[in-house]
PDB file of N, CA and C in Angstrom:
ATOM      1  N   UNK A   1       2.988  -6.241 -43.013  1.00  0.00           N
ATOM      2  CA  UNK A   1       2.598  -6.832 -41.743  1.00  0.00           C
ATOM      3  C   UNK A   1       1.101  -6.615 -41.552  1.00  0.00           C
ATOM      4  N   UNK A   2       0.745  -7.446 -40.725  1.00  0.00           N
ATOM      5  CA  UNK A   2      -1.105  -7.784 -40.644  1.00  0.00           C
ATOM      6  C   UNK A   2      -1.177  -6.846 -39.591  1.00  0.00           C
ATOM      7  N   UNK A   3      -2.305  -6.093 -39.668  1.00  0.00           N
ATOM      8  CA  UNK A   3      -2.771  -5.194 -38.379  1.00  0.00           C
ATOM      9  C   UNK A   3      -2.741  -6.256 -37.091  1.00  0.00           C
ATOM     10  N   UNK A   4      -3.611  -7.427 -36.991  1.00  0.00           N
ATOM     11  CA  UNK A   4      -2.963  -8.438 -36.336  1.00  0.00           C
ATOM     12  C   UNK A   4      -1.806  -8.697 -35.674  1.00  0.00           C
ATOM     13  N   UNK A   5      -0.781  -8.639 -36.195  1.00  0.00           N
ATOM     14  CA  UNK A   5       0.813  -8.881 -35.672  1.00  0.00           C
ATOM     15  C   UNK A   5       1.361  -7.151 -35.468  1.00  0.00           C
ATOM     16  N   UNK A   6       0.361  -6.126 -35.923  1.00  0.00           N
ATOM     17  CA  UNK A   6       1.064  -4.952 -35.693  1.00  0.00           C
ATOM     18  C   UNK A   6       0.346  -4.929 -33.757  1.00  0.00           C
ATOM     19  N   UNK A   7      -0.899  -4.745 -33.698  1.00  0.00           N
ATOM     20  CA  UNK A   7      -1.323  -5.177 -32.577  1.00  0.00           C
ATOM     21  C   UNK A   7      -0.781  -5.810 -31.524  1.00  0.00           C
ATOM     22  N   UNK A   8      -0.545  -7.183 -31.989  1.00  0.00           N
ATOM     23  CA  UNK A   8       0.427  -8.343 -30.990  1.00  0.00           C
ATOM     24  C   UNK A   8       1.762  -7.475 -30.591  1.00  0.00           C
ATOM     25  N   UNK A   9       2.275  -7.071 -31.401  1.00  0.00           N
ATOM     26  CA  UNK A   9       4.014  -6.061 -31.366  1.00  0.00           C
ATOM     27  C   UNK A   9       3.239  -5.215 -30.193  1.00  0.00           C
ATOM     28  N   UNK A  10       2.884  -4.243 -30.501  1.00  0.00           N
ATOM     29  CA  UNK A  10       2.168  -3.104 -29.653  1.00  0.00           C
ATOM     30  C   UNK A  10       1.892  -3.565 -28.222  1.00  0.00           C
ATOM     31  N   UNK A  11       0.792  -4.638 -28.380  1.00  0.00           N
ATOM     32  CA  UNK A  11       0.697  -4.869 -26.829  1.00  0.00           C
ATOM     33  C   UNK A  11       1.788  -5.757 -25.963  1.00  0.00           C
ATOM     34  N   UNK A  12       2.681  -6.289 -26.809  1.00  0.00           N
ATOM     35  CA  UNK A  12       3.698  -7.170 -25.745  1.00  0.00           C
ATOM     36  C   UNK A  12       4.368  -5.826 -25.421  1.00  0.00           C
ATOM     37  N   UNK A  13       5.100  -5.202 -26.815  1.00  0.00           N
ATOM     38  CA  UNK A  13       5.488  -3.858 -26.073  1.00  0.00           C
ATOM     39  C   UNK A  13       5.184  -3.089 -24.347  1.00  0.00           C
ATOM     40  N   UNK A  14       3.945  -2.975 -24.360  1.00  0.00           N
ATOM     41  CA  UNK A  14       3.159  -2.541 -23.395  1.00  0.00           C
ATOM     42  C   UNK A  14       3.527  -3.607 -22.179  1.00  0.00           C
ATOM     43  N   UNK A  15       3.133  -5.119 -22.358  1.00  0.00           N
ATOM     44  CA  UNK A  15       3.692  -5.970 -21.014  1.00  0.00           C
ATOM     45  C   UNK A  15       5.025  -5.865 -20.665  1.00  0.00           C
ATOM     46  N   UNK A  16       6.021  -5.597 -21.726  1.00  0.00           N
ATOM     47  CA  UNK A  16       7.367  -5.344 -21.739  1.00  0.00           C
ATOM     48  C   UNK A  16       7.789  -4.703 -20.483  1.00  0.00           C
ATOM     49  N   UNK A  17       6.996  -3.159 -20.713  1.00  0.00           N
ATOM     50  CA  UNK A  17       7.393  -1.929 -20.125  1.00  0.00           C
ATOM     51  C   UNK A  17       6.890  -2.449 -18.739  1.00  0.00           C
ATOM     52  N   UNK A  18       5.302  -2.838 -18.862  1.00  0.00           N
ATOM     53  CA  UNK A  18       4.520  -2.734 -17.672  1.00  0.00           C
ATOM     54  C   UNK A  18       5.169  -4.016 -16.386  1.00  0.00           C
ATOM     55  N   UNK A  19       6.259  -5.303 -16.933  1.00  0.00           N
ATOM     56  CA  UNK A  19       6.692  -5.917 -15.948  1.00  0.00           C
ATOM     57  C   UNK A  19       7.818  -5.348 -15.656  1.00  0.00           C
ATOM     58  N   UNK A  20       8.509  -4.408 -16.557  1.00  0.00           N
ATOM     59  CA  UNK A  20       9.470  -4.047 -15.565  1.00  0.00           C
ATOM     60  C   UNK A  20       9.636  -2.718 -14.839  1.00  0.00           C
ATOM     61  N   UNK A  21       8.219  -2.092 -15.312  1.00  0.00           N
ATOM     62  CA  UNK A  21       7.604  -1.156 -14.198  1.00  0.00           C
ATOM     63  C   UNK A  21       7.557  -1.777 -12.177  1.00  0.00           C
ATOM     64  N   UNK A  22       6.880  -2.979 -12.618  1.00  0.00           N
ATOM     65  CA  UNK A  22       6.862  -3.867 -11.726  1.00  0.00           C
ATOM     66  C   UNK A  22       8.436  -4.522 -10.873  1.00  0.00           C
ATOM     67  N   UNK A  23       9.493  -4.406 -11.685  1.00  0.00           N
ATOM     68  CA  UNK A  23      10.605  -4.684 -10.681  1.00  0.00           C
ATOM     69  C   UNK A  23      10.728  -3.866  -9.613  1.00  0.00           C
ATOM     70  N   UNK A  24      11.881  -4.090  -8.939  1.00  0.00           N
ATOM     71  CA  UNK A  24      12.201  -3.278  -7.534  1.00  0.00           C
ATOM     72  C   UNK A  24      13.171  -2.562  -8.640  1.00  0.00           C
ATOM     73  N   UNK A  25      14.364  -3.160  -9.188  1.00  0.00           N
ATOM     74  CA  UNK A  25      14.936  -2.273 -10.196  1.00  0.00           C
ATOM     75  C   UNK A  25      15.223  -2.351 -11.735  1.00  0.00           C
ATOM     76  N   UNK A  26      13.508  -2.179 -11.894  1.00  0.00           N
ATOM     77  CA  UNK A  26      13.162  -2.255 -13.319  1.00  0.00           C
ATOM     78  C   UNK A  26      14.090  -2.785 -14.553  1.00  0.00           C
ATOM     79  N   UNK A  27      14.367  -3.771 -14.166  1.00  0.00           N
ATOM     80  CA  UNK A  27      15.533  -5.037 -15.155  1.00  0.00           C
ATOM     81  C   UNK A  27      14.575  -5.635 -15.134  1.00  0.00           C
ATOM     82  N   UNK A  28      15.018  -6.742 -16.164  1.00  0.00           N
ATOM     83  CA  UNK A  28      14.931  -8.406 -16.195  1.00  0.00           C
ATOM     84  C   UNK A  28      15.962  -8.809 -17.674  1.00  0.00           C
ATOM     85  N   UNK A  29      15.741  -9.837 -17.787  1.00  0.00           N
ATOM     86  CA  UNK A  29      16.161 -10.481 -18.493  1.00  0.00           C
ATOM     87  C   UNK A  29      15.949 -10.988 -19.824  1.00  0.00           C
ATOM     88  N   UNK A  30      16.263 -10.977 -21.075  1.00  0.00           N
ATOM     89  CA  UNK A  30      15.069 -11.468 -22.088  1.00  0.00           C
ATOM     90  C   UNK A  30      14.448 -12.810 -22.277  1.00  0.00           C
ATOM     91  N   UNK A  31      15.224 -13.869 -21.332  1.00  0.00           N
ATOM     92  CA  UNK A  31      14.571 -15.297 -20.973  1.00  0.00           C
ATOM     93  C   UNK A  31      13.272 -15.294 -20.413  1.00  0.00           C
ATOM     94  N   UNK A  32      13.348 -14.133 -19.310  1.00  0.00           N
ATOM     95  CA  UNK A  32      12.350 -13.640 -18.259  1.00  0.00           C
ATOM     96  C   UNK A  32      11.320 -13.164 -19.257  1.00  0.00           C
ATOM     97  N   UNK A  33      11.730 -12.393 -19.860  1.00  0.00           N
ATOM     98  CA  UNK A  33      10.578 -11.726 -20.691  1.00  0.00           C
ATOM     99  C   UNK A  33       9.925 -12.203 -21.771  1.00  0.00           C
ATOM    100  N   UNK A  34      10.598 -13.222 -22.274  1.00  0.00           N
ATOM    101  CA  UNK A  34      10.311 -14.414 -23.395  1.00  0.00           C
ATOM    102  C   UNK A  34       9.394 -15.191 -22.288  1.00  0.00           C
ATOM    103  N   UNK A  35       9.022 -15.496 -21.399  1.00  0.00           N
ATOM    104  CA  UNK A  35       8.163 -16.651 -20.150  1.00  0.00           C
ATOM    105  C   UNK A  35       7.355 -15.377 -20.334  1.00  0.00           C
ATOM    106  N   UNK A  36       7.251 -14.137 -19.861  1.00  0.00           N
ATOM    107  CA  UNK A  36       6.229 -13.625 -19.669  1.00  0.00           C
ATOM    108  C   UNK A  36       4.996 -13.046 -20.319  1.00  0.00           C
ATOM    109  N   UNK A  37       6.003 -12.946 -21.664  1.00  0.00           N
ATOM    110  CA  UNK A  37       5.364 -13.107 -23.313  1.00  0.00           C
ATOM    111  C   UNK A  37       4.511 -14.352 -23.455  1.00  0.00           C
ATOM    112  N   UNK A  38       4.261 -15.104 -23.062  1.00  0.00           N
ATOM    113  CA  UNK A  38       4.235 -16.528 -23.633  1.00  0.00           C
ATOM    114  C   UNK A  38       2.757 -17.036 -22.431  1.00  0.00           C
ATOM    115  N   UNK A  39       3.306 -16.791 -20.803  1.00  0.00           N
ATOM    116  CA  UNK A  39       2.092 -16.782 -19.713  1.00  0.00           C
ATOM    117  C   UNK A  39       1.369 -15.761 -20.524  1.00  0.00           C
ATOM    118  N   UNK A  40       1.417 -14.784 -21.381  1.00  0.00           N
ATOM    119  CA  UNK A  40      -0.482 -13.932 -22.149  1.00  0.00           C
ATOM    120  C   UNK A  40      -0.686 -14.467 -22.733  1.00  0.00           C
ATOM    121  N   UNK A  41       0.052 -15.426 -23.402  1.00  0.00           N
ATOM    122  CA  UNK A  41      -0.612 -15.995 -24.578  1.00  0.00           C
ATOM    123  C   UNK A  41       0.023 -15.737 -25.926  1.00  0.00           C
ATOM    124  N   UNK A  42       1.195 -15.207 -25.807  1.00  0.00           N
ATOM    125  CA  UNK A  42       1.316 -14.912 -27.085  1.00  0.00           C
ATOM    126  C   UNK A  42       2.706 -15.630 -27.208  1.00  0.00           C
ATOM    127  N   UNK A  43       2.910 -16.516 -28.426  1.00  0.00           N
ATOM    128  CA  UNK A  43       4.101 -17.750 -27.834  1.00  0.00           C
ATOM    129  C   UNK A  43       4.284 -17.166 -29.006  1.00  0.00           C
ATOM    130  N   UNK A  44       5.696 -16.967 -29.117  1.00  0.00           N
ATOM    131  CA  UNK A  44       6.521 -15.984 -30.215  1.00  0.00           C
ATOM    132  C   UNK A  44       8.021 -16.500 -29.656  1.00  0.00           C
ATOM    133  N   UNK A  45       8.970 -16.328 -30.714  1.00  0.00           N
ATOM    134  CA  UNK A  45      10.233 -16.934 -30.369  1.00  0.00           C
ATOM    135  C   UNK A  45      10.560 -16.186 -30.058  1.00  0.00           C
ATOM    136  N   UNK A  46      12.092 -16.320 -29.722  1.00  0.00           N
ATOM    137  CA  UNK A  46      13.004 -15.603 -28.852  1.00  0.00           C
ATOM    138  C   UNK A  46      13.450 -14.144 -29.776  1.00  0.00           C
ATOM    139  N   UNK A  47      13.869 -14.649 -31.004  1.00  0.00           N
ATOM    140  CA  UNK A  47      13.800 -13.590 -32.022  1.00  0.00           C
ATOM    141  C   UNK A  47      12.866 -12.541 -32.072  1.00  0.00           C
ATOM    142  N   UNK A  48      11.781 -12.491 -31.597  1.00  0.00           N
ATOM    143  CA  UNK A  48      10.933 -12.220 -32.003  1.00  0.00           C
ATOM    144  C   UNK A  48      10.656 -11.053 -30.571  1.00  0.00           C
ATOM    145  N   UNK A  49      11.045 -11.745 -29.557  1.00  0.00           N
ATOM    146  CA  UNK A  49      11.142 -10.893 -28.294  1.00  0.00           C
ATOM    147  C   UNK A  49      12.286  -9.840 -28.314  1.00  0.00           C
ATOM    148  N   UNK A  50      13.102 -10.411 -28.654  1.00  0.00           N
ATOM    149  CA  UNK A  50      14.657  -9.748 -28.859  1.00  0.00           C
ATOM    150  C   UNK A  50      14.067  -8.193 -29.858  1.00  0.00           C
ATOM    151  N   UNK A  51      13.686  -8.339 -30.799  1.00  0.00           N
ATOM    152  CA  UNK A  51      12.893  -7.561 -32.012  1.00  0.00           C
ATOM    153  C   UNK A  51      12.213  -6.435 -30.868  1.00  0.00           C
ATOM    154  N   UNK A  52      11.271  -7.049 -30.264  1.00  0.00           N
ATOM    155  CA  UNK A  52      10.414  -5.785 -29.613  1.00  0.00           C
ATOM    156  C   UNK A  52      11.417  -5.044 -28.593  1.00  0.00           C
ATOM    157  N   UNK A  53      12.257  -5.703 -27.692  1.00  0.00           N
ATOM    158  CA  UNK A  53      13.310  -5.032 -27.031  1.00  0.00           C
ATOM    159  C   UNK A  53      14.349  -3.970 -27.797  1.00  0.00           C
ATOM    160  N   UNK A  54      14.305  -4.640 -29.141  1.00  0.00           N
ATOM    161  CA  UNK A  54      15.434  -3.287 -29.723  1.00  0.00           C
ATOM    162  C   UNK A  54      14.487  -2.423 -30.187  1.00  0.00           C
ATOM    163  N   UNK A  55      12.758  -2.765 -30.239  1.00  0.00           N
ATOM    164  CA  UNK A  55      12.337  -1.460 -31.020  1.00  0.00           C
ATOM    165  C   UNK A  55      12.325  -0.669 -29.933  1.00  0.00           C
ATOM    166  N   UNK A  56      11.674  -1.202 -28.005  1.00  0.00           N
ATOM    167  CA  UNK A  56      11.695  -0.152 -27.111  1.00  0.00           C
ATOM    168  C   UNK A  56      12.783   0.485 -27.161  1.00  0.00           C
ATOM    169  N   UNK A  57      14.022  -0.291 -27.357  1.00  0.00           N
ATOM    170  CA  UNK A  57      15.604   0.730 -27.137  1.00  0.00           C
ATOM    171  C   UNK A  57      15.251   1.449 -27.479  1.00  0.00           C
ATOM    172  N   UNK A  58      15.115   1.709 -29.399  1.00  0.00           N
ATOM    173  CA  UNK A  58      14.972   3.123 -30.265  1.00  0.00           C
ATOM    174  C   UNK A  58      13.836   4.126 -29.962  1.00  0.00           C
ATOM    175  N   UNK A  59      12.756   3.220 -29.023  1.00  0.00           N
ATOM    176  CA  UNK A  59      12.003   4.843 -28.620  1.00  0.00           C
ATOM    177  C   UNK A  59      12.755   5.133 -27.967  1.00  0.00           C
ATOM    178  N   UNK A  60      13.496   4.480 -26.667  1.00  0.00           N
ATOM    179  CA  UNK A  60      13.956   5.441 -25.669  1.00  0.00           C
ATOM    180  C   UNK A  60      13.358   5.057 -24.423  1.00  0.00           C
ATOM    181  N   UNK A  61      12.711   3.750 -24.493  1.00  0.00           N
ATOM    182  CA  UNK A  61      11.421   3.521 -23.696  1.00  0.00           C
ATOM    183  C   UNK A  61      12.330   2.261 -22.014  1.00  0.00           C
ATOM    184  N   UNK A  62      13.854   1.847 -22.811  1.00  0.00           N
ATOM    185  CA  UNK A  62      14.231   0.971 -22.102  1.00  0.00           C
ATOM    186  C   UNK A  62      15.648   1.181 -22.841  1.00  0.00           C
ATOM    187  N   UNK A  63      16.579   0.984 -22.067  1.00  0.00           N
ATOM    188  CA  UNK A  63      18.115   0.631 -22.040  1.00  0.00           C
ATOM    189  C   UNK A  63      18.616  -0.620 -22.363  1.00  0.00           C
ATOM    190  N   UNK A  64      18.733  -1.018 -23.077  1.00  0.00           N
ATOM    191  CA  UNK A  64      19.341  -2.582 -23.749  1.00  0.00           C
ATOM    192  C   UNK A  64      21.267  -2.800 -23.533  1.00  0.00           C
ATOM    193  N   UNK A  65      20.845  -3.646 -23.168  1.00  0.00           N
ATOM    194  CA  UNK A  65      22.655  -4.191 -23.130  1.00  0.00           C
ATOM    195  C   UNK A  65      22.753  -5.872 -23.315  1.00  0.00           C
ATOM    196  N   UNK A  66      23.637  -6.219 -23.706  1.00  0.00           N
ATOM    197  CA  UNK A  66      23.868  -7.566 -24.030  1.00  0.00           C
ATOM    198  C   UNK A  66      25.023  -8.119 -23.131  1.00  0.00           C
ATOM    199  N   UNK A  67      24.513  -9.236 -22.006  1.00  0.00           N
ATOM    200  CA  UNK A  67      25.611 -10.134 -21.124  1.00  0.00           C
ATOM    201  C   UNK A  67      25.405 -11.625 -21.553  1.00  0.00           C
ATOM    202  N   UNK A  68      26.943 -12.593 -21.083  1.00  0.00           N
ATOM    203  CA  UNK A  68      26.979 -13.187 -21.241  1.00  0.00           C
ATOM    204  C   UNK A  68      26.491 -14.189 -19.875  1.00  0.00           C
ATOM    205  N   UNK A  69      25.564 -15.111 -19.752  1.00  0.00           N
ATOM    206  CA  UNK A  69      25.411 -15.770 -18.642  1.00  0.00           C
ATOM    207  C   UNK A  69      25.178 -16.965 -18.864  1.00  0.00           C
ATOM    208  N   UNK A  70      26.790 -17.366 -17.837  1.00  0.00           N
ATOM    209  CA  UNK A  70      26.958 -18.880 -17.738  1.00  0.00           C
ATOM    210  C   UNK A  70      25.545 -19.880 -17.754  1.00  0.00           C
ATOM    211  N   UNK A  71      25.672 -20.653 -18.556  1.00  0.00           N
ATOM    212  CA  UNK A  71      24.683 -21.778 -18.320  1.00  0.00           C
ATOM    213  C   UNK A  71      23.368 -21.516 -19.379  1.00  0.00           C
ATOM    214  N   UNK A  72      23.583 -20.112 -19.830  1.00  0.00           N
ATOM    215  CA  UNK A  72      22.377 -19.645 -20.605  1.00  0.00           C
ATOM    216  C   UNK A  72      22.571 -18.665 -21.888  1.00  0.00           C
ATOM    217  N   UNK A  73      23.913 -18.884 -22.125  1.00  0.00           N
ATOM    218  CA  UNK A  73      24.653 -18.101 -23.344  1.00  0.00           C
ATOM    219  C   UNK A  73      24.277 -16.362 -23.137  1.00  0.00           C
ATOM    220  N   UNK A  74      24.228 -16.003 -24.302  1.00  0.00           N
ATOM    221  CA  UNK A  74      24.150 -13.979 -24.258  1.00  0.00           C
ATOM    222  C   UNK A  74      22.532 -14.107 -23.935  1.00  0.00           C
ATOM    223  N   UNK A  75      22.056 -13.156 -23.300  1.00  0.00           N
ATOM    224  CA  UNK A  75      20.954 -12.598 -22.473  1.00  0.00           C
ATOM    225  C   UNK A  75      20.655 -11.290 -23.401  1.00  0.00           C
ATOM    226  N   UNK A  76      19.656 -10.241 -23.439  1.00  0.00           N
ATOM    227  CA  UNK A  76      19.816  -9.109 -23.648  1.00  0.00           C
ATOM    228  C   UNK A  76      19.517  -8.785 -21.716  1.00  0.00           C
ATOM    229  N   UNK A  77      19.654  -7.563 -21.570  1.00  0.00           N
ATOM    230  CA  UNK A  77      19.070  -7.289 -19.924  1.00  0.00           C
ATOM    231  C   UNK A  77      18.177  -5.899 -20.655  1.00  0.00           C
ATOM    232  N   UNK A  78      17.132  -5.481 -20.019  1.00  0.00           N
ATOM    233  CA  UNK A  78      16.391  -4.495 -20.183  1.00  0.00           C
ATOM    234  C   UNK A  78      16.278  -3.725 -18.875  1.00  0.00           C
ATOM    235  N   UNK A  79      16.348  -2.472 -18.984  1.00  0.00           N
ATOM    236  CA  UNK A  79      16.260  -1.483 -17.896  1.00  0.00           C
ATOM    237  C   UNK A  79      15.186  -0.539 -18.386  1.00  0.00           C
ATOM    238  N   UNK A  80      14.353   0.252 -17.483  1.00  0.00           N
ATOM    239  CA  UNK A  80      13.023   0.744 -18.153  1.00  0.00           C
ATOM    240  C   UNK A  80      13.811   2.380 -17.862  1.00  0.00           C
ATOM    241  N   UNK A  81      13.533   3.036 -18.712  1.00  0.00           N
ATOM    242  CA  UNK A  81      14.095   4.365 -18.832  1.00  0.00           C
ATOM    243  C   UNK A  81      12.686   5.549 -18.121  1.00  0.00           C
ATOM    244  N   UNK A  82      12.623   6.456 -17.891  1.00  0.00           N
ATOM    245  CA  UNK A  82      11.864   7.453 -17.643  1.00  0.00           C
ATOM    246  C   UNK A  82      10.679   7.617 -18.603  1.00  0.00           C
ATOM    247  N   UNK A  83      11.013   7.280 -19.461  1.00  0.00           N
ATOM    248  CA  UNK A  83      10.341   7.459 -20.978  1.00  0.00           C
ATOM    249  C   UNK A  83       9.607   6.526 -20.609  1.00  0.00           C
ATOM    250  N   UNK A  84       9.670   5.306 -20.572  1.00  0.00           N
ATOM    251  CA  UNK A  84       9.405   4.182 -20.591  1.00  0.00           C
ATOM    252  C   UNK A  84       7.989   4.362 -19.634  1.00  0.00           C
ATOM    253  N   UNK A  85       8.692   4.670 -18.437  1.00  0.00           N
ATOM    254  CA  UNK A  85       7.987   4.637 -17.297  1.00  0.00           C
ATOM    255  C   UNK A  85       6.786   5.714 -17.317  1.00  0.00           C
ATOM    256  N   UNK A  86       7.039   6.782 -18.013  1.00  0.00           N
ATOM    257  CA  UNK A  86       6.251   8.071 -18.279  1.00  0.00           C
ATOM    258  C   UNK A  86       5.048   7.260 -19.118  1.00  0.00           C
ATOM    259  N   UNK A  87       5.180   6.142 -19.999  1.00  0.00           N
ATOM    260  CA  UNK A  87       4.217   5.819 -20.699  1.00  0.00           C
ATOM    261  C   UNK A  87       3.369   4.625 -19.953  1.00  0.00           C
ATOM    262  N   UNK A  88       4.119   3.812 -18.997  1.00  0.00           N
ATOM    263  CA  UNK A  88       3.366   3.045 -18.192  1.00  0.00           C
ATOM    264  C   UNK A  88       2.110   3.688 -17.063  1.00  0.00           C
ATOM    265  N   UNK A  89       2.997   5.038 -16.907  1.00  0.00           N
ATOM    266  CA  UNK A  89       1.667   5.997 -15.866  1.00  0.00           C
ATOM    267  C   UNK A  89       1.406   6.818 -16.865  1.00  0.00           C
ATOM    268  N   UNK A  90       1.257   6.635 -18.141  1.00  0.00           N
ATOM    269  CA  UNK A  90       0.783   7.642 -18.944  1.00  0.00           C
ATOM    270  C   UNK A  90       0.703   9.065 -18.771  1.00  0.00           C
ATOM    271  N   UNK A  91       1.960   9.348 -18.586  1.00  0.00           N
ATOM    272  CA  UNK A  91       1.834  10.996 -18.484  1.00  0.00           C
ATOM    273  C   UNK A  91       2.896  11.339 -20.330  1.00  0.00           C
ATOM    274  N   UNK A  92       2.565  10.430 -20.733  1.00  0.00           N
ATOM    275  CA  UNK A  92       3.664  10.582 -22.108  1.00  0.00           C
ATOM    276  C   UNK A  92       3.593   9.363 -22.806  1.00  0.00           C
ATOM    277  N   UNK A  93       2.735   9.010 -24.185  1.00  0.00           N
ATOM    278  CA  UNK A  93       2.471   8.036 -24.614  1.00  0.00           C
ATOM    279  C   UNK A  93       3.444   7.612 -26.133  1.00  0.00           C
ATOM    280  N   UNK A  94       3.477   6.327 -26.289  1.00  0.00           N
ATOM    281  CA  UNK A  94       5.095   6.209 -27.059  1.00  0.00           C
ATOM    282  C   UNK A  94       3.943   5.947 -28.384  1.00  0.00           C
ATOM    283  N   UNK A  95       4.359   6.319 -29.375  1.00  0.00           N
ATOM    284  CA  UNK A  95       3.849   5.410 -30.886  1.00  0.00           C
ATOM    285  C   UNK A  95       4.621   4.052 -30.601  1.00  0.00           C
ATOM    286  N   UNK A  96       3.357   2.858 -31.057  1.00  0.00           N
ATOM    287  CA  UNK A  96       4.062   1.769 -31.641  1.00  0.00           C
ATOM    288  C   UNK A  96       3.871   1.562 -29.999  1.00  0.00           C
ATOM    289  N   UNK A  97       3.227   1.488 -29.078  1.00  0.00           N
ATOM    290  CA  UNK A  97       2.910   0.651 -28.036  1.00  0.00           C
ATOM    291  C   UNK A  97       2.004   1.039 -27.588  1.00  0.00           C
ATOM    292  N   UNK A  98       0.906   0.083 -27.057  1.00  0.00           N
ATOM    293  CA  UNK A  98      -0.588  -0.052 -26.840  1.00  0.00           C
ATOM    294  C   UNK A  98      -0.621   1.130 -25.424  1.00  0.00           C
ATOM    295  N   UNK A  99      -1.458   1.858 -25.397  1.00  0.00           N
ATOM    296  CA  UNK A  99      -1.768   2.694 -24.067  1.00  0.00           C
ATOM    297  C   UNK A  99      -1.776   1.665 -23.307  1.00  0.00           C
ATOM    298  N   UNK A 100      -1.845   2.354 -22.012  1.00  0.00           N
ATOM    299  CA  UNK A 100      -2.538   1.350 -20.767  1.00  0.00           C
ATOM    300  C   UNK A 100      -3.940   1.927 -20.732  1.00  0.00           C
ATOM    301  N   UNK A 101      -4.652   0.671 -20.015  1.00  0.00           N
ATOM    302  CA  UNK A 101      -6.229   0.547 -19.732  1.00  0.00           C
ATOM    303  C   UNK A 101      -5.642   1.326 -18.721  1.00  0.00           C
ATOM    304  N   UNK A 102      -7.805   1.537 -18.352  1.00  0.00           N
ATOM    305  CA  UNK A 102      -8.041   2.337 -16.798  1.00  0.00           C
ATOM    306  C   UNK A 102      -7.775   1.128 -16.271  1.00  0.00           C
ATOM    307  N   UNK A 103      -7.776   1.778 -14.927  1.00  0.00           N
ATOM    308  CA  UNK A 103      -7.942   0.422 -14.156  1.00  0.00           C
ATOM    309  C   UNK A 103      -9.477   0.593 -13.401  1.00  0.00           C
ATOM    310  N   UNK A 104      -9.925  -1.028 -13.016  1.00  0.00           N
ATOM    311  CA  UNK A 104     -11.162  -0.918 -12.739  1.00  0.00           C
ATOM    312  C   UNK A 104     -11.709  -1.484 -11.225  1.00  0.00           C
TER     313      UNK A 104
END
């Protein structure tokens, strides 16, 4: 893999965590998260989203489960774990996903 696409992995990782830092209860959906992948700029298939969701599972960074929803076949759903969240306020940083910036 190209430092390039190791990069791209890393930082969607990072939007991953950081929109569903942003829920009221840190879910969404992987349709949701495939649109939100795609508004940065980085248009990657669904496969490809699915991929970064099972690598957060194996840190530990998010809770993965698979539903079925009418009208839109199997979903994954993502829930952001402590871990997860520890690395969005950086008090605990994951390998294999981009820090967060300061803010300015």
């Amino acid at each position: 893999m190209s430092s390039y696409e190791q990069r791209c992995q890393e930082d969607a990782r990072l939007a991953i965590l950081a929109e569903l830092a942003r829920q009221s209860d840190a879910r969404l959906n992987s349709l949701s998260i495939s649109r939100i992948i795609d508004a940065l700029g980085m248009r990657r298939s669904r496969d490809w989203v699915e991929n970064q969701l099972r690598r957060l599972d194996e840190f530990g960074a998010i809770n993965l489960r698979s539903e079925t929803i009418s009208g839109m076949g199997e979903v994954s759903i993502a829930t952001l774990t402590r871990t997860g969240r520890d690395h969005v306020e950086r008090r605990a940083l994951l390998a294999g996903v981009t820090p967060p910036m300061d803010e300015e």
